[in-house]
C-alpha atoms as a PDB file:
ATOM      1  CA  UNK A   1       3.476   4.329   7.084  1.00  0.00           C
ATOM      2  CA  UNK A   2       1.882   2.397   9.775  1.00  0.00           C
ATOM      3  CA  UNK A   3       1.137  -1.415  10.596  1.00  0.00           C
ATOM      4  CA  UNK A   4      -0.983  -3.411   7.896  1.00  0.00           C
ATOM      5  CA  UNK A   5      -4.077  -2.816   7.540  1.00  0.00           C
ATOM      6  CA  UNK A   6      -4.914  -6.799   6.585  1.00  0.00           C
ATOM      7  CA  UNK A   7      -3.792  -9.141   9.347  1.00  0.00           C
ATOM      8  CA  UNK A   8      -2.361 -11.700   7.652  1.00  0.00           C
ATOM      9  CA  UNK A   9       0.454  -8.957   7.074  1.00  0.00           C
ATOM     10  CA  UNK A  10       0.893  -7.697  10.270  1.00  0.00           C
ATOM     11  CA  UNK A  11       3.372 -10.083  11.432  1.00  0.00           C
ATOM     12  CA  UNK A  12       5.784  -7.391  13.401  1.00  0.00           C
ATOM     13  CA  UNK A  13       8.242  -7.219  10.530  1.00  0.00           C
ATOM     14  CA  UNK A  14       6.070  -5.899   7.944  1.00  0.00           C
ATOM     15  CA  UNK A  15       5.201  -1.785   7.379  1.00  0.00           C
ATOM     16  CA  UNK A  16       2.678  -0.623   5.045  1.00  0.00           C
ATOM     17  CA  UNK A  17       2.947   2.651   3.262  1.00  0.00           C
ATOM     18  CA  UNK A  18      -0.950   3.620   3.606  1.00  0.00           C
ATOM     19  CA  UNK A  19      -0.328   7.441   1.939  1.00  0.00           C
ATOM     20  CA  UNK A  20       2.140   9.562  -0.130  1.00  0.00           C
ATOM     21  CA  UNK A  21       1.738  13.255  -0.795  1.00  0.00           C
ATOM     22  CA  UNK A  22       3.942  15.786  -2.896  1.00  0.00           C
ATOM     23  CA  UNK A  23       3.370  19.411  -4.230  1.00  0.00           C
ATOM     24  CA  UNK A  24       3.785  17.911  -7.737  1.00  0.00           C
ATOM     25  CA  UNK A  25       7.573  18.146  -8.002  1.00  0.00           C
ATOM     26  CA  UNK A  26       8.603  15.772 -10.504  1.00  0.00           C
ATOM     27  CA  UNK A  27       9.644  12.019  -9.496  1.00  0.00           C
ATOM     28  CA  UNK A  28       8.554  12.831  -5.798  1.00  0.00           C
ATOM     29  CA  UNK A  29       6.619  10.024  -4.796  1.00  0.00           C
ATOM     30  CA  UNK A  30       9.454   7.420  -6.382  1.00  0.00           C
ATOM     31  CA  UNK A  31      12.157   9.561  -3.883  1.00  0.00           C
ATOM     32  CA  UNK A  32       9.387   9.418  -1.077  1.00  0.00           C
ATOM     33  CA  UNK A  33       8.654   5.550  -1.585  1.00  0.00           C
ATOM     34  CA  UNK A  34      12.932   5.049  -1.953  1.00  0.00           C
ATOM     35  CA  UNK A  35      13.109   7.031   1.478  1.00  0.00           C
ATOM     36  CA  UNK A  36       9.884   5.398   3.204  1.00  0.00           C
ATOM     37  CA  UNK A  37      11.550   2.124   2.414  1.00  0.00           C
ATOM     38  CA  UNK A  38      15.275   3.166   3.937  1.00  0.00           C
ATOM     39  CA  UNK A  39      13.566   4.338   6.895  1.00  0.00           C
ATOM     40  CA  UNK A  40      11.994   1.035   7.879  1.00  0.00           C
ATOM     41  CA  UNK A  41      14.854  -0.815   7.298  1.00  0.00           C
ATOM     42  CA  UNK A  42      16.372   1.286   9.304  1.00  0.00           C
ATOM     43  CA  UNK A  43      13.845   0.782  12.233  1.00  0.00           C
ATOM     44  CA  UNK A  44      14.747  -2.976  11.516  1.00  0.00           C
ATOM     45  CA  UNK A  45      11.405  -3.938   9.471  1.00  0.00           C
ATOM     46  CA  UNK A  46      12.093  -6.640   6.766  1.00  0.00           C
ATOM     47  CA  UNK A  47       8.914  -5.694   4.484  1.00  0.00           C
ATOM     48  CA  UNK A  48       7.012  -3.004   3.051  1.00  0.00           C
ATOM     49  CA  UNK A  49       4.198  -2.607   1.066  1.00  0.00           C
ATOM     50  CA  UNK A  50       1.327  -0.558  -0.223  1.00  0.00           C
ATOM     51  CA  UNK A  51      -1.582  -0.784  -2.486  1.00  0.00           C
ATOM     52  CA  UNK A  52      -2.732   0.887  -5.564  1.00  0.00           C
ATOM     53  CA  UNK A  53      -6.616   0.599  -6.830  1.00  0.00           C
ATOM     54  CA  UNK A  54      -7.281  -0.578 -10.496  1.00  0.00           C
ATOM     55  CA  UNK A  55      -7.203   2.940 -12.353  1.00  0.00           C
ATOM     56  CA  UNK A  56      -4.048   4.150 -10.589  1.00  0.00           C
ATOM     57  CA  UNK A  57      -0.430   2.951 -13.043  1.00  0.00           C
ATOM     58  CA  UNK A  58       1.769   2.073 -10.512  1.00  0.00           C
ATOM     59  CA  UNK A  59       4.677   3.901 -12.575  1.00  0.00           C
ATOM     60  CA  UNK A  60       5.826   5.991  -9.016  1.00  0.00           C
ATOM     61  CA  UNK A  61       6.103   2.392  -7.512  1.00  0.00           C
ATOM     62  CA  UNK A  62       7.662   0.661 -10.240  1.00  0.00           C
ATOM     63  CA  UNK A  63      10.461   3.509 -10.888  1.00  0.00           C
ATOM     64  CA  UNK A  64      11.206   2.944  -7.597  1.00  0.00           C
ATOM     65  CA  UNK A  65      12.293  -0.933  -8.068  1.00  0.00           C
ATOM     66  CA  UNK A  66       8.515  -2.348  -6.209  1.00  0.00           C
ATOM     67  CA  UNK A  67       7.150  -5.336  -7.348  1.00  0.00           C
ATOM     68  CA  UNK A  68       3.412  -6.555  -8.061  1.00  0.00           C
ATOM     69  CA  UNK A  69       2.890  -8.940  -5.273  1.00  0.00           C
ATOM     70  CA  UNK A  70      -0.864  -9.932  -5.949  1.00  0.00           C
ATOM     71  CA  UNK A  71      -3.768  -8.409  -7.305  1.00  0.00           C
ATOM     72  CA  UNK A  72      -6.998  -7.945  -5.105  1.00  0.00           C
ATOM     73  CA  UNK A  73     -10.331  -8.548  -6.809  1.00  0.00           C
ATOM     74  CA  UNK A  74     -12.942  -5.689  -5.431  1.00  0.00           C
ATOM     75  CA  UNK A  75     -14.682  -6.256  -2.445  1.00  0.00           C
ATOM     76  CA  UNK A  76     -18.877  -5.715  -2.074  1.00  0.00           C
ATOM     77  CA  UNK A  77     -17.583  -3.863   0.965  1.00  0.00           C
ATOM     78  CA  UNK A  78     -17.208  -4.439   4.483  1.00  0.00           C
ATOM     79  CA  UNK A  79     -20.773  -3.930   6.025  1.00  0.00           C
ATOM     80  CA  UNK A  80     -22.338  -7.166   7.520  1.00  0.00           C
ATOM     81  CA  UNK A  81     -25.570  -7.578   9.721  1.00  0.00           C
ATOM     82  CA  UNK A  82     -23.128  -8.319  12.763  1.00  0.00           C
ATOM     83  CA  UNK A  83     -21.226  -5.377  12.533  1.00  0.00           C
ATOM     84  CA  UNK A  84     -22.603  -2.495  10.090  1.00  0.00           C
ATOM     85  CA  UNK A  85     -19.952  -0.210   7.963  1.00  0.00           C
ATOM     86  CA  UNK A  86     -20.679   3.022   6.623  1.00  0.00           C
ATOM     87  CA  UNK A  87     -20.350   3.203   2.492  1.00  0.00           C
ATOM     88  CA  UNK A  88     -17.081   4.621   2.542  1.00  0.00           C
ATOM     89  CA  UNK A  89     -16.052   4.406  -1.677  1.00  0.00           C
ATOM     90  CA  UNK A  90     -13.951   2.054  -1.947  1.00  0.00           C
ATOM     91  CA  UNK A  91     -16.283  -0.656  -2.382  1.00  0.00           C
ATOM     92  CA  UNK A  92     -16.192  -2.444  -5.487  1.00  0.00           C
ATOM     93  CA  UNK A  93     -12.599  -1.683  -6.492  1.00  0.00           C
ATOM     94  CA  UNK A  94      -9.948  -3.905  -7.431  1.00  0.00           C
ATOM     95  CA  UNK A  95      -6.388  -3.688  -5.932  1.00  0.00           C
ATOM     96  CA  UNK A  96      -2.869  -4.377  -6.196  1.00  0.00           C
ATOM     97  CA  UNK A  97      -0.249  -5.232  -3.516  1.00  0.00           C
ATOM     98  CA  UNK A  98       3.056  -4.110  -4.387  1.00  0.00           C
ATOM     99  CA  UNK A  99       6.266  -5.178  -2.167  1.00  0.00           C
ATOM    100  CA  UNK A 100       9.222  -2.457  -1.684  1.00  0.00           C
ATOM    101  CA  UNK A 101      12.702  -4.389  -3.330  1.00  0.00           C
ATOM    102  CA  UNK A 102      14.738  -6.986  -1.174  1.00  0.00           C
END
């Protein structure tokens, strides 16, 4: 978990879950996302969220009670002349925004 990566989230009271990783045991990621979201609560933030790209289900976030905030149309990317970017493979995928429950 760490601050938001876009701005307009990262008002102080917000945490975004940027990565999850389990050895495959069954319903791990819902119990990690259930404990990420006790944890911040616990540090006294009031939001948390995370992201999942078009070809992912969402099933992990939805069994554990997250909602579908918004979904992200894909970006060409974030290179411009002013400040170049490196390819880095997530261009031109589409995203969702999921909320942790109230």
């Amino acid at each position: 978990m760490g601050r938001p990566v876009a701005r307009h989230l990262d008002d102080g009271q917000t945490l975004e879950v940027t990565r999850t990783c389990s050895d495959g045991v069954r319903n791990a990621n819902s119990l990690l996302l259930g404990a990420a979201w006790r944890a911040a609560r616990a540090l006294g933030y009031t939001r948390l969220v995370t992201y999942t790209q078009a070809e992912e289900s969402g099933a992990s976030l939805r069994a554990a009670g997250w909602r579908v905030v918004a979904r992200r149309p894909p970006r060409p990317g974030w290179h411009t002349p002013s400040r170049p970017r490196e390819v880095s493979g997530s261009e031109h995928v589409a995203r969702t925004l999921w909320e942790a429950p109230s």
